[in-house]
N, C-alpha and C. Protein backbone atom coordinates (compact mmCIF):
# COMPACT_ATOMS: atom_id res chain seq x y z
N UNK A 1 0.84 -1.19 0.00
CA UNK A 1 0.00 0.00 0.00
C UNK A 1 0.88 1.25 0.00
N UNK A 2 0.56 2.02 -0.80
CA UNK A 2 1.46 3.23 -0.82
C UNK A 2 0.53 4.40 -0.35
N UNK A 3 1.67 5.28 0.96
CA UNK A 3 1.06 6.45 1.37
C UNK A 3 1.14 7.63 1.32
N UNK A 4 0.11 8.65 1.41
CA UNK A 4 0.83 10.09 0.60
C UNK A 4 2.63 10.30 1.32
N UNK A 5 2.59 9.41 2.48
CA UNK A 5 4.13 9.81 3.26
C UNK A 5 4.83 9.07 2.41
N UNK A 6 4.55 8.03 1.71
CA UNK A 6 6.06 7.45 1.20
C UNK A 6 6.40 7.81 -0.54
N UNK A 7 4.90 8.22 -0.63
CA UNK A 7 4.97 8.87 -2.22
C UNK A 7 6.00 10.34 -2.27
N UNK A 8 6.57 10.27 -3.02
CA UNK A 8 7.31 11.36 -3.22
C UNK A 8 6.80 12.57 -4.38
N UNK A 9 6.28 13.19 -4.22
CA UNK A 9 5.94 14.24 -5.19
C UNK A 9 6.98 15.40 -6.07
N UNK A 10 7.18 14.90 -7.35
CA UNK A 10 7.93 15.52 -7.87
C UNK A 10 7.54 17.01 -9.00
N UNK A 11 6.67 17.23 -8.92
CA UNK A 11 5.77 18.92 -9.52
C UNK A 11 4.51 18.91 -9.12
N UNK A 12 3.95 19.91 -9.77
CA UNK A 12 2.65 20.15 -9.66
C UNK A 12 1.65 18.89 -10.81
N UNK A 13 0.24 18.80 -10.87
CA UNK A 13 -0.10 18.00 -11.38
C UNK A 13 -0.16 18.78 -12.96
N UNK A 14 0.41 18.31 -13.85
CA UNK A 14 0.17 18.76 -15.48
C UNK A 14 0.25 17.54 -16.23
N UNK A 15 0.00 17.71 -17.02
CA UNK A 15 -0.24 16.89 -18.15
C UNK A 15 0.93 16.96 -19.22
N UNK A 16 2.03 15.61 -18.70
CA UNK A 16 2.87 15.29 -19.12
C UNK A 16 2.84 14.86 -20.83
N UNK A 17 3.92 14.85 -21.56
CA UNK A 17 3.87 14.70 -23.27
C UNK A 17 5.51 13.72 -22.78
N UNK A 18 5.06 12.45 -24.07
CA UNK A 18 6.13 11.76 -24.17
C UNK A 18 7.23 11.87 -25.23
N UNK A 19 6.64 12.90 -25.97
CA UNK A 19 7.73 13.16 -27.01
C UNK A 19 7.72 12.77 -28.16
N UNK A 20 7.70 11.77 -28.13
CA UNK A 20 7.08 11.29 -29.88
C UNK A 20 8.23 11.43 -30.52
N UNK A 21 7.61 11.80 -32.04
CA UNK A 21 9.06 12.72 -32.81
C UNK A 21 8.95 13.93 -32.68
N UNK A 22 8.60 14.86 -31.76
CA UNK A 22 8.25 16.00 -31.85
C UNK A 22 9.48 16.79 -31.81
N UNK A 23 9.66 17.39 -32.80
CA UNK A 23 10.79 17.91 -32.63
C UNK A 23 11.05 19.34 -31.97
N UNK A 24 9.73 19.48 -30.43
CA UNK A 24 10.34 20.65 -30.22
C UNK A 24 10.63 19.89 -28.53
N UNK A 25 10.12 18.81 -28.46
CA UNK A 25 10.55 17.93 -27.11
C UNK A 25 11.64 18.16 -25.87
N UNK A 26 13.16 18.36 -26.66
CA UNK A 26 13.83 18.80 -26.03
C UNK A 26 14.26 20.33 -25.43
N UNK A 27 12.88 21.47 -25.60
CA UNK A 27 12.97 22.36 -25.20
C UNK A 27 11.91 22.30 -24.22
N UNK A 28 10.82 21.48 -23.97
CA UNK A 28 9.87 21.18 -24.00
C UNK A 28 9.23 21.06 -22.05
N UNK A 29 8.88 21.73 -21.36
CA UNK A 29 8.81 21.66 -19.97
C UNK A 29 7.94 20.13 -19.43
N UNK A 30 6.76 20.03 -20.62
CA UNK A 30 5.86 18.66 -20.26
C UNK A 30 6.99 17.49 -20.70
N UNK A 31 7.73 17.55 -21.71
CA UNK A 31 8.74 16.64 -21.84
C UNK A 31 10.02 16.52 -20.99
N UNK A 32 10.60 16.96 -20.33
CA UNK A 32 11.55 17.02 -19.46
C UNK A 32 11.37 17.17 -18.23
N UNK A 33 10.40 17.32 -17.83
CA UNK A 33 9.70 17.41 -16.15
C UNK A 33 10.15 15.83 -15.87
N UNK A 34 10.71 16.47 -14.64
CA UNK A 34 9.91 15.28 -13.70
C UNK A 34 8.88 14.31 -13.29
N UNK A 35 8.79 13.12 -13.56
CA UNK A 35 7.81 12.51 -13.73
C UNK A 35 6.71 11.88 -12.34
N UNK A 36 5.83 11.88 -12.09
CA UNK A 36 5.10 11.33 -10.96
C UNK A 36 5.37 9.41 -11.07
N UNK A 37 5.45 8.84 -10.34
CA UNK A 37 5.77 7.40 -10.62
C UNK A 37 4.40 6.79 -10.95
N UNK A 38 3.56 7.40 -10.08
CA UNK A 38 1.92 6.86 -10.13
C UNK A 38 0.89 7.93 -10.41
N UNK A 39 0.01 7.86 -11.14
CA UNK A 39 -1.09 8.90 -11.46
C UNK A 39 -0.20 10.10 -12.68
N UNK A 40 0.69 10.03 -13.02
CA UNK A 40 1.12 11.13 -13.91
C UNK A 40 0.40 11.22 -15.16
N UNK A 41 -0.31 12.15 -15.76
CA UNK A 41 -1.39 12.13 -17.21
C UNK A 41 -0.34 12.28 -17.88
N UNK A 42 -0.95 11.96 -19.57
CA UNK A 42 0.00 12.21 -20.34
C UNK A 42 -0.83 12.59 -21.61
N UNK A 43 -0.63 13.26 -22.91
CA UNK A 43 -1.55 13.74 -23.72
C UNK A 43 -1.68 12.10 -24.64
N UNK A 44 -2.52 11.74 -25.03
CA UNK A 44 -1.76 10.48 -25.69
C UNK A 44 -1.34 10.37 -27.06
N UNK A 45 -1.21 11.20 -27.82
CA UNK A 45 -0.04 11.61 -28.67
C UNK A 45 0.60 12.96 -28.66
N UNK A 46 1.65 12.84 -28.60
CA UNK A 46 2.09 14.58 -28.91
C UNK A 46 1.62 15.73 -29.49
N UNK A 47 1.05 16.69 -29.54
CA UNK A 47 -0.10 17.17 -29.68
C UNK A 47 0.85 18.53 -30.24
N UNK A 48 2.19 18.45 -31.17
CA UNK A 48 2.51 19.41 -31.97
C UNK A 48 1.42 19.25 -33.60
N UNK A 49 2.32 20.75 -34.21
CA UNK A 49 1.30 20.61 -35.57
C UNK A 49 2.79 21.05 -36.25
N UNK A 50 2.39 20.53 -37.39
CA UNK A 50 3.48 20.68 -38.30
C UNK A 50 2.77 21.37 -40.03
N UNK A 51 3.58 22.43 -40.15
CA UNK A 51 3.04 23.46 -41.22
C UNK A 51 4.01 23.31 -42.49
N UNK A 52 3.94 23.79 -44.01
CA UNK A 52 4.61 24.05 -44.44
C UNK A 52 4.26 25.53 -45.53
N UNK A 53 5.24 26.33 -45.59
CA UNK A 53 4.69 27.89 -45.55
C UNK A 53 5.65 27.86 -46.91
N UNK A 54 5.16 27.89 -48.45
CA UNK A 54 5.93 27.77 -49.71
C UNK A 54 6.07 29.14 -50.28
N UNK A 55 7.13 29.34 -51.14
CA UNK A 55 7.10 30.73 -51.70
C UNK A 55 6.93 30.91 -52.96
N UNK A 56 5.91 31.08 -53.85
CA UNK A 56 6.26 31.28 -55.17
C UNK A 56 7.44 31.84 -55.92
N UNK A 57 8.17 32.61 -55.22
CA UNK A 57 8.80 33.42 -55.83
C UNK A 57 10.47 32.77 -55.54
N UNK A 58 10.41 31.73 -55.40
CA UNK A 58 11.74 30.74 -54.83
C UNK A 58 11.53 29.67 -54.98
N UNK A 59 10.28 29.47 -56.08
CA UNK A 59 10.23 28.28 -57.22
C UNK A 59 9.50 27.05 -56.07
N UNK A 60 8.68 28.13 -55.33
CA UNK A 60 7.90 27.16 -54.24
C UNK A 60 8.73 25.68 -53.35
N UNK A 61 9.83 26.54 -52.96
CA UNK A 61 10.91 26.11 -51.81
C UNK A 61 10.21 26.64 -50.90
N UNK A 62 10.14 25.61 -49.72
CA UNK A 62 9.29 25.70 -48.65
C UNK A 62 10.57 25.45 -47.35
N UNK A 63 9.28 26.25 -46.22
CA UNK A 63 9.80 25.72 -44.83
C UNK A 63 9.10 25.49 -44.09
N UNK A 64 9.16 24.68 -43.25
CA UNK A 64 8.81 23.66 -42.49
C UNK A 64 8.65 24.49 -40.87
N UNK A 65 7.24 24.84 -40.50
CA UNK A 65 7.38 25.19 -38.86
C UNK A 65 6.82 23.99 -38.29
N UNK A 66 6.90 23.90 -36.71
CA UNK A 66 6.15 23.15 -35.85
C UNK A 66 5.99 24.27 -35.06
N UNK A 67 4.63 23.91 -34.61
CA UNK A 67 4.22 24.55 -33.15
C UNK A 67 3.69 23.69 -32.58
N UNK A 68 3.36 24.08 -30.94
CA UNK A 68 2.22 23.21 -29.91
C UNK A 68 1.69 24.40 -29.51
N UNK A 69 0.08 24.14 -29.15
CA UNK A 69 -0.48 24.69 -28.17
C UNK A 69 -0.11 24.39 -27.10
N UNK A 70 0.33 23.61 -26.31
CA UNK A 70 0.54 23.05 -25.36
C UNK A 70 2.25 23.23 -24.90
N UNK A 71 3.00 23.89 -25.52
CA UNK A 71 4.50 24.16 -25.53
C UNK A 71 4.71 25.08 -24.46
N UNK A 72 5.56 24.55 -23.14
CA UNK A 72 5.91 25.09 -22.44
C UNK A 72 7.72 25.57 -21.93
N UNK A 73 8.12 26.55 -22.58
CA UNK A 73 9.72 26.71 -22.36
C UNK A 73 10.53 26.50 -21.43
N UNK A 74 11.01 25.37 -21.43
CA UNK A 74 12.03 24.79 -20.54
C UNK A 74 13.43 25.93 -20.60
N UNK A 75 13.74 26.45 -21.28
CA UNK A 75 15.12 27.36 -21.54
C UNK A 75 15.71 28.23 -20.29
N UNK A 76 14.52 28.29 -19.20
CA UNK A 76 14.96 29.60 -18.04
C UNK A 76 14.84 28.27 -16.38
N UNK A 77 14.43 27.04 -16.97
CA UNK A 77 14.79 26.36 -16.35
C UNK A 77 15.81 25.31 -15.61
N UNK A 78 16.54 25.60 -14.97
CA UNK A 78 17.87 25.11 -14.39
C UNK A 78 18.54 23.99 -14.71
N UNK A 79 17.38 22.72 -14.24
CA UNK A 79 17.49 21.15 -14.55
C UNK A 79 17.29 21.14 -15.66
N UNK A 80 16.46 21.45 -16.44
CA UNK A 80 15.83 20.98 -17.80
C UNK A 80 16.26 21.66 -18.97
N UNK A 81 17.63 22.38 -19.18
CA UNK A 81 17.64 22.69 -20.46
C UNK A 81 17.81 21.25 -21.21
N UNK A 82 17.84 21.34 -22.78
CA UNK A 82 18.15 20.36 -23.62
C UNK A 82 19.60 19.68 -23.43
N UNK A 83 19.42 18.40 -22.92
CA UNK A 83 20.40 17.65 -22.79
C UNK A 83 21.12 16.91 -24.43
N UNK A 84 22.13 17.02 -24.53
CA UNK A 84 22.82 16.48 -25.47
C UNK A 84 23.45 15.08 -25.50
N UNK A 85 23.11 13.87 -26.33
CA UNK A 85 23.62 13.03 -26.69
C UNK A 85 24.85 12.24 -27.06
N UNK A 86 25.75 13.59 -28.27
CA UNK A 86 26.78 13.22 -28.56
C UNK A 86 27.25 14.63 -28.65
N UNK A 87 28.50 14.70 -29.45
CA UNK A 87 29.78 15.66 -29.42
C UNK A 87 29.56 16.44 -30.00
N UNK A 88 28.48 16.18 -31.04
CA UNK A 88 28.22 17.19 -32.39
C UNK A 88 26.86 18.38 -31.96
N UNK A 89 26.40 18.27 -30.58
CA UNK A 89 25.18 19.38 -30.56
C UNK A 89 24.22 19.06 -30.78
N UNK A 90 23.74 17.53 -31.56
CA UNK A 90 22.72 17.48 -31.56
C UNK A 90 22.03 16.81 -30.57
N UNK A 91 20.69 17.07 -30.39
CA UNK A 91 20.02 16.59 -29.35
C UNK A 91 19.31 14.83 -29.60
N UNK A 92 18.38 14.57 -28.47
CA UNK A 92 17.87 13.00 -28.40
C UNK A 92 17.82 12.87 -30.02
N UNK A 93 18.21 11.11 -30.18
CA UNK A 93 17.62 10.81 -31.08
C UNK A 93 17.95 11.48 -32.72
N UNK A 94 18.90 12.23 -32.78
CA UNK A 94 19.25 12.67 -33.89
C UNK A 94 21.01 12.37 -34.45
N UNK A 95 21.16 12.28 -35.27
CA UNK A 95 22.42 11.34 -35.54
C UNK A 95 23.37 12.29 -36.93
């Protein structure tokens, strides 16, 4: 039986994101939080949107945004900036 004394509470209650391929994850406060061991929500897919914005005038060469509604900036946060993988800067999962 587990009790609120032996549970350890690690944030407030939000609604955690697992990341997916989302590629804004590693800036990402619901992605890098701290996790609850028991009861933690989670969105159940990553809940970015992905756009592409073309130019006629550059022979309709496009670029590519993502956003979330749900995007919360990890950057002014201590623990959680974007952790790096390898030597080269890039972040999770990218090679």
């Amino acid at each position: 039986m587990v009790t609120q004394q032996n549970k350890t509470k690690h944030m407030s209650d939000i609604s955690a994101c697992n990341g997916g391929s989302c590629p804004l994850r590693l800036h990402c406060h619901r992605y890098t939080c701290p996790k609850e061991e028991l009861g933690q929500s989670y969105f159940k897919d990553p809940p970015y949107e992905m756009s592409m914005i073309t130019s006629e005038i550059f022979n309709s060469v496009g670029v590519m945004t993502f956003t979330c509604p749900f995007f919360w900036n990890n950057q002014e946060l201590k623990d959680e900036r974007p952790k790096f993988e390898n030597n080269r800067g890039l972040g999770e999962g990218i090679s």
